[in-house]
Protein backbone atom coordinates (compact mmCIF):
# COMPACT_ATOMS: atom_id res chain seq x y z
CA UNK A 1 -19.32 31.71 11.03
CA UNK A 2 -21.85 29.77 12.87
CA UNK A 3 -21.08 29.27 16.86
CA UNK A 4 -19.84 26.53 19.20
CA UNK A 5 -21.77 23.51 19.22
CA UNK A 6 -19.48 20.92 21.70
CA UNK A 7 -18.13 23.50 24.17
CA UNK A 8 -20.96 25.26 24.47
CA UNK A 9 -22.52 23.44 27.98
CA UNK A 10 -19.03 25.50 29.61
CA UNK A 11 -20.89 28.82 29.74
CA UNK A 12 -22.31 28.89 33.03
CA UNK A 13 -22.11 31.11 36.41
CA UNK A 14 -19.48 28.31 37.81
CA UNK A 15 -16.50 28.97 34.57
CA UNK A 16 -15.30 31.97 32.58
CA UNK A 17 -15.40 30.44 29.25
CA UNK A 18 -13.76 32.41 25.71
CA UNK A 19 -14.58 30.09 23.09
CA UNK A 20 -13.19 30.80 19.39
CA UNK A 21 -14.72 28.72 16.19
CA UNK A 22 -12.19 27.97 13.39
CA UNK A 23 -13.30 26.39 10.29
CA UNK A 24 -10.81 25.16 6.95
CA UNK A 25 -12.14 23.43 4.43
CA UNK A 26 -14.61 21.29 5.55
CA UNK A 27 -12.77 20.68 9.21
CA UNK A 28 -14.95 22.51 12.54
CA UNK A 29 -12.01 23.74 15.26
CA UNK A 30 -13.61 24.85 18.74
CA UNK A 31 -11.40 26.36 20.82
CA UNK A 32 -12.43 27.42 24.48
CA UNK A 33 -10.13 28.78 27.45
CA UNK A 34 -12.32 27.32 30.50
CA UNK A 35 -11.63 29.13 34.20
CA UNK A 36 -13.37 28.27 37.43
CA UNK A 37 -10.82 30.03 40.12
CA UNK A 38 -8.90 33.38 40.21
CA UNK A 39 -5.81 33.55 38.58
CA UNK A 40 -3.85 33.46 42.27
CA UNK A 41 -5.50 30.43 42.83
CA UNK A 42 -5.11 28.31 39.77
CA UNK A 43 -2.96 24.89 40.09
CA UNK A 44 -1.39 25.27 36.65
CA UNK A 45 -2.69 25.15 33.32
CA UNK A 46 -3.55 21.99 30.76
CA UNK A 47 -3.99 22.13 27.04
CA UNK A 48 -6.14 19.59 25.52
CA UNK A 49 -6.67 18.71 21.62
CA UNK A 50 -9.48 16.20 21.17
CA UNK A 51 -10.37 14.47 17.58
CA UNK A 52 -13.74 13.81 17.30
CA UNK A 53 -13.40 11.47 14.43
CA UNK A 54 -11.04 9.38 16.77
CA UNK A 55 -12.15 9.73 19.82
CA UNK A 56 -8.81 10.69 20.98
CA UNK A 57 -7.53 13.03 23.24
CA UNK A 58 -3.93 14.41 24.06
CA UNK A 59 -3.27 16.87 27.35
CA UNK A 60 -0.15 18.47 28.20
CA UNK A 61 0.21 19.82 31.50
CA UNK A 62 2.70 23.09 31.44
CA UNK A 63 5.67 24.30 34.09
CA UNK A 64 7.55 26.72 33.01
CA UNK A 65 11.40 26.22 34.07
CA UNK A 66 13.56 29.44 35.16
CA UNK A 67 15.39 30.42 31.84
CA UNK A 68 18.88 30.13 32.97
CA UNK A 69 18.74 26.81 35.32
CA UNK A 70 16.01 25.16 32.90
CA UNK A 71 15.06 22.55 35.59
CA UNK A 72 12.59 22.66 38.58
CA UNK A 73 12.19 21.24 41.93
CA UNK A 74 9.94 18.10 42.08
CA UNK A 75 7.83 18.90 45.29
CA UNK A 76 4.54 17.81 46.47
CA UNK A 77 2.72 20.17 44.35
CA UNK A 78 4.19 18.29 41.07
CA UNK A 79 3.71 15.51 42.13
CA UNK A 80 0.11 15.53 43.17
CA UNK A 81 -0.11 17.29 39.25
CA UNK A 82 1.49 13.67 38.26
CA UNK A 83 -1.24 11.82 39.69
CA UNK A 84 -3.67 14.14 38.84
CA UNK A 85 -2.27 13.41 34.98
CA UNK A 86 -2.41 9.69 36.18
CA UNK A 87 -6.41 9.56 36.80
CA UNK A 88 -7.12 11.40 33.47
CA UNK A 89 -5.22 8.73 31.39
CA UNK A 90 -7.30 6.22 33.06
CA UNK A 91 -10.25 7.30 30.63
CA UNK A 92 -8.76 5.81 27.70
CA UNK A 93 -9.84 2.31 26.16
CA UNK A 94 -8.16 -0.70 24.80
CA UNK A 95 -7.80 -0.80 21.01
CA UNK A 96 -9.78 -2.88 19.18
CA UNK A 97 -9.67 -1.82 16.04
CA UNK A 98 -6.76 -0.61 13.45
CA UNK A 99 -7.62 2.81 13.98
CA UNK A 100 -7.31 2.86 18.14
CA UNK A 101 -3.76 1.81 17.83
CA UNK A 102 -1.48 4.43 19.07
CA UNK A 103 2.08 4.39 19.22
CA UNK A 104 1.80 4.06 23.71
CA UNK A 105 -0.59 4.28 26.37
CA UNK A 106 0.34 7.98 27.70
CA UNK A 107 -2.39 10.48 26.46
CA UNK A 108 -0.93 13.11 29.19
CA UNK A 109 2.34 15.00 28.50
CA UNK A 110 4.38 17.85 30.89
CA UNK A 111 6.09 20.38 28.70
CA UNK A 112 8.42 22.41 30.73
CA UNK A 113 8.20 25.53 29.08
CA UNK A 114 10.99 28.01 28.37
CA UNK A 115 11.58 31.64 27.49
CA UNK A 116 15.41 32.84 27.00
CA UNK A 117 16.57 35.83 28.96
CA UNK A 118 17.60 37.38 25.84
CA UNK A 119 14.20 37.21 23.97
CA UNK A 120 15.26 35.65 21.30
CA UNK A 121 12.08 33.46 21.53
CA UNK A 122 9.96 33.51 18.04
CA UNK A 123 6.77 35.48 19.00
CA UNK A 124 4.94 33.86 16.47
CA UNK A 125 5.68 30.06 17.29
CA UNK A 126 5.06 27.88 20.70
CA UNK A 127 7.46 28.28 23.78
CA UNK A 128 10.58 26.07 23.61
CA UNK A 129 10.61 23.42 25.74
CA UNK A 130 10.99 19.41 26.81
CA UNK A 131 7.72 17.91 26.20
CA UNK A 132 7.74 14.38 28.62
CA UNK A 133 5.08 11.53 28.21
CA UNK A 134 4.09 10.52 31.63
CA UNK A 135 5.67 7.11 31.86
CA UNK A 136 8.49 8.52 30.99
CA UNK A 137 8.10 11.00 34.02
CA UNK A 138 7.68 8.42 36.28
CA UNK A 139 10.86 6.73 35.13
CA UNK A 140 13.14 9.04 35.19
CA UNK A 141 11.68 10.22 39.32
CA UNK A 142 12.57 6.78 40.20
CA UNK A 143 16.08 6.86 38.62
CA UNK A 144 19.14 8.62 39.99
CA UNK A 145 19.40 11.06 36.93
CA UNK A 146 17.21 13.21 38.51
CA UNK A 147 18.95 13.14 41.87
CA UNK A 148 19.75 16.69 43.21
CA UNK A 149 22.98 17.16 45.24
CA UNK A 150 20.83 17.40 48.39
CA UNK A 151 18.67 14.33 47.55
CA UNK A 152 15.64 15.69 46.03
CA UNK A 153 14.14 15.38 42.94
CA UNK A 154 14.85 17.90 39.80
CA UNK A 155 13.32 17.64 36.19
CA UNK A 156 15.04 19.71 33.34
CA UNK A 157 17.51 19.66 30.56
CA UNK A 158 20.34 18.31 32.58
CA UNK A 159 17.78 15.72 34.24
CA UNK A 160 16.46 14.02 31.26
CA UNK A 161 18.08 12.26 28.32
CA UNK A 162 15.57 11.98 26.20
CA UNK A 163 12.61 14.41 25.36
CA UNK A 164 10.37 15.76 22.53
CA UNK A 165 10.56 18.34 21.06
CA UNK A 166 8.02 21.18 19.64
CA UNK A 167 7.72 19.77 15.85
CA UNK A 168 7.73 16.17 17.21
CA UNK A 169 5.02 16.16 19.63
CA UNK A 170 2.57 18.21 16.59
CA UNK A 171 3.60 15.21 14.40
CA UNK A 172 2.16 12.53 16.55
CA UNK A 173 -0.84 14.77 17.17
CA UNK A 174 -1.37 15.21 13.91
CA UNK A 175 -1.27 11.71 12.38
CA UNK A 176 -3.47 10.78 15.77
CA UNK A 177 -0.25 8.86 16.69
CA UNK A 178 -0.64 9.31 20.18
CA UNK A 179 -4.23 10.09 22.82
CA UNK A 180 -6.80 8.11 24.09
CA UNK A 181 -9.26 5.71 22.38
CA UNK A 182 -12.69 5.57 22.56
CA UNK A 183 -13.24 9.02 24.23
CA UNK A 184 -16.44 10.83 23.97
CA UNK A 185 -17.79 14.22 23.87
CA UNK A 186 -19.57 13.77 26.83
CA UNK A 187 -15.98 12.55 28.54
CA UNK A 188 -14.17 15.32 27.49
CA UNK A 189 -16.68 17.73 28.80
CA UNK A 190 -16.59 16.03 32.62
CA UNK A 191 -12.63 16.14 31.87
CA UNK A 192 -12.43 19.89 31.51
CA UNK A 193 -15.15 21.02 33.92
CA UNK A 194 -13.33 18.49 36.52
CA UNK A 195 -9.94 20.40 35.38
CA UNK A 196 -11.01 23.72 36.12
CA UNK A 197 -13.20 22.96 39.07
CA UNK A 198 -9.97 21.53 40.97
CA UNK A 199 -8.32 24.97 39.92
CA UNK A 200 -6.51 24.23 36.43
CA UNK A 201 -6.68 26.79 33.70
CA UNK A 202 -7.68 24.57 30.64
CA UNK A 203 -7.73 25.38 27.23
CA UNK A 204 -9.21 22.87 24.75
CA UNK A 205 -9.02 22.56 20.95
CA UNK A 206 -11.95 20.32 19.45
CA UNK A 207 -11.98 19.64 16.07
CA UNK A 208 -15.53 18.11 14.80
CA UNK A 209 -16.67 17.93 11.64
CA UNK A 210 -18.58 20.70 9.82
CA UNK A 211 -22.05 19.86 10.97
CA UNK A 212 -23.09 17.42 7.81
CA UNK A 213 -20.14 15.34 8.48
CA UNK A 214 -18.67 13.76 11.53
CA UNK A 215 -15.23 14.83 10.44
CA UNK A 216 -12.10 13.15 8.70
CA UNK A 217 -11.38 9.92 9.17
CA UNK A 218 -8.11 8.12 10.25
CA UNK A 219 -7.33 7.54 6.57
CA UNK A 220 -8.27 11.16 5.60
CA UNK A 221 -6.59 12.65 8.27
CA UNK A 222 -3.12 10.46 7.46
CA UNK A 223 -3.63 11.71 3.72
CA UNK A 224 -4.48 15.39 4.09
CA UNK A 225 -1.06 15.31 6.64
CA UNK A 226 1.30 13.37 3.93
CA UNK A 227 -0.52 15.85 1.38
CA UNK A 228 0.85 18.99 2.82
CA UNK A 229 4.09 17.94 3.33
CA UNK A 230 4.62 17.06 -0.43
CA UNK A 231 3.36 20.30 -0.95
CA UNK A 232 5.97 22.31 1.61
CA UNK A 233 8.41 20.44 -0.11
CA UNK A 234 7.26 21.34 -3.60
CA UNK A 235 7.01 25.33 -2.71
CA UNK A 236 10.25 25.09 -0.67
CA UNK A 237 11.70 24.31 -4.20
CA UNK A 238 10.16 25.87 -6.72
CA UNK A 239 9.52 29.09 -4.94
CA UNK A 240 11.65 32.52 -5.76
CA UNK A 241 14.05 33.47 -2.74
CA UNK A 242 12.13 36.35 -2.22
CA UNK A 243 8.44 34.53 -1.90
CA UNK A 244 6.25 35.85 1.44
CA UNK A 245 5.99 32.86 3.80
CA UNK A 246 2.16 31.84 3.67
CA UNK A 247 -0.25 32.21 6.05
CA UNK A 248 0.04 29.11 8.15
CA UNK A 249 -3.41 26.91 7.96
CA UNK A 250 -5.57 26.16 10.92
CA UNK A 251 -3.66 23.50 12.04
CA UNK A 252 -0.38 25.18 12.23
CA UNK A 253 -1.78 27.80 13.61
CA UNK A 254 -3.49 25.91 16.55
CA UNK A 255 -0.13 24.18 17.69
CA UNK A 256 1.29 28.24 17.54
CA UNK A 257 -1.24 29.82 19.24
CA UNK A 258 -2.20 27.33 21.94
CA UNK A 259 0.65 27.01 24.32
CA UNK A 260 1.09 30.67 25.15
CA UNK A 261 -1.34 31.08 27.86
CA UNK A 262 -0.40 28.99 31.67
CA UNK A 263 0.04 30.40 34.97
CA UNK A 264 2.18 27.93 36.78
């Protein structure tokens, strides 16, 4: 397996950088966990998934909410997060072509992140949770749904009509549905040594092409997602009842893995 070619620049005396190399049949995954400050003194943590092809980027910023309340304060510290998420959506473009089009302008996400008392959570998937698209955030601060009985600000399940879920968000990541446009290697480096220099723990999946080829295209991508979903549906059906479950394929096991490891 040959090593990191993007991420690479990270290793330096200023981060603590683990990067992992993934590659499926043609398609180059990089993924790096990029520190710059003790774990006491991180901010939080962001997860970022950027399509070369594309130029696109998504980033979730994680909280994780108390299992039993499932909501959180908003306080100064969120909020400066908010704005934080605010400047790093700034780096996407205007579409000008069929393939920039997106289904909104919010790249940036909070997932508040969930584990049940009980644990009953599946140790081989993500972390439940409410994934919120930034606008959305900003709405729902501003309207009395999130009104505490003491006047401040909360953000949860019982805050919030509306949210994604787990399976949702990976669909629009996968068909490149939602992210930037136009964002470029060199971008996404400054992004994630900016992250971890103001005290974020980041963790970035890059998926590039397989060094001949500068990766799938919009069209390719759209067909190789449609593809496997005929084929789950196939298996699903023709399969005996007592078939082992297959080995989940890089993708799937990306969107698994990724979202296990945030401090705040």
């Amino acid at each position: 397996m040959p090593g990191p070619r993007l991420l690479r620049p990270w290793d330096g005396p200023d981060f603590r950088c683990d990067i992992h190399v993934f590659e499926h049949e043609g398609r180059y995954i990089e993924v790096a966990n990029v520190n710059a400050t003790p774990v006491e003194g991180r901010l939080g943590s962001d997860l970022i998934y950027y399509h070369e092809a594309t130029g696109s980027f998504v980033m979730v910023q994680y909280k994780r909410l108390p299992s039993v309340e499932r909501w959180v304060y908003v306080d100064d510290r969120l909020r400066d997060q908010l704005d934080r998420l605010e400047a790093v959506a700034q780096a996407s473009r205007r579409p000008h072509a069929p393939h920039d089009w997106r289904l909104g302008s919010d790249p940036c996400f909070l997932k508040l992140a969930y584990w049940p008392e009980d644990g009953r959570a599946d140790p081989g998937g993500p972390a439940a949770g409410m994934y919120l698209p930034l606008s959305y955030v900003r709405l729902l601060l501003q309207d009395d749904c999130t009104l505490g009985p003491n006047g401040g600000r909360r953000l949860g399940y019982s805050y919030a009509d509306r949210h994604l879920i787990n399976s949702q968000f990976v669909e629009l990541v996968k068909h490149g549905l939602a992210g930037t446009v136009g964002t470029s290697r060199e971008e996404l480096l400054a992004l994630g040594s900016e992250r971890a220099l103001e005290g974020y723990s980041v963790t970035i999946a890059a998926e590039l092409g397989d060094g001949r080829l500068p990766g799938e295209t919009v069209r390719e991508r759209q067909r190789r997602a449609h593809s496997r979903k005929a084929g789950k549906r196939h298996a699903k059906k023709s399969a005996p009842a007592r078939v082992k479950p297959r080995k989940p394929v890089i993708e799937d096991q990306l969107f698994l893995d990724l979202d296990q490891d945030f401090a705040d």
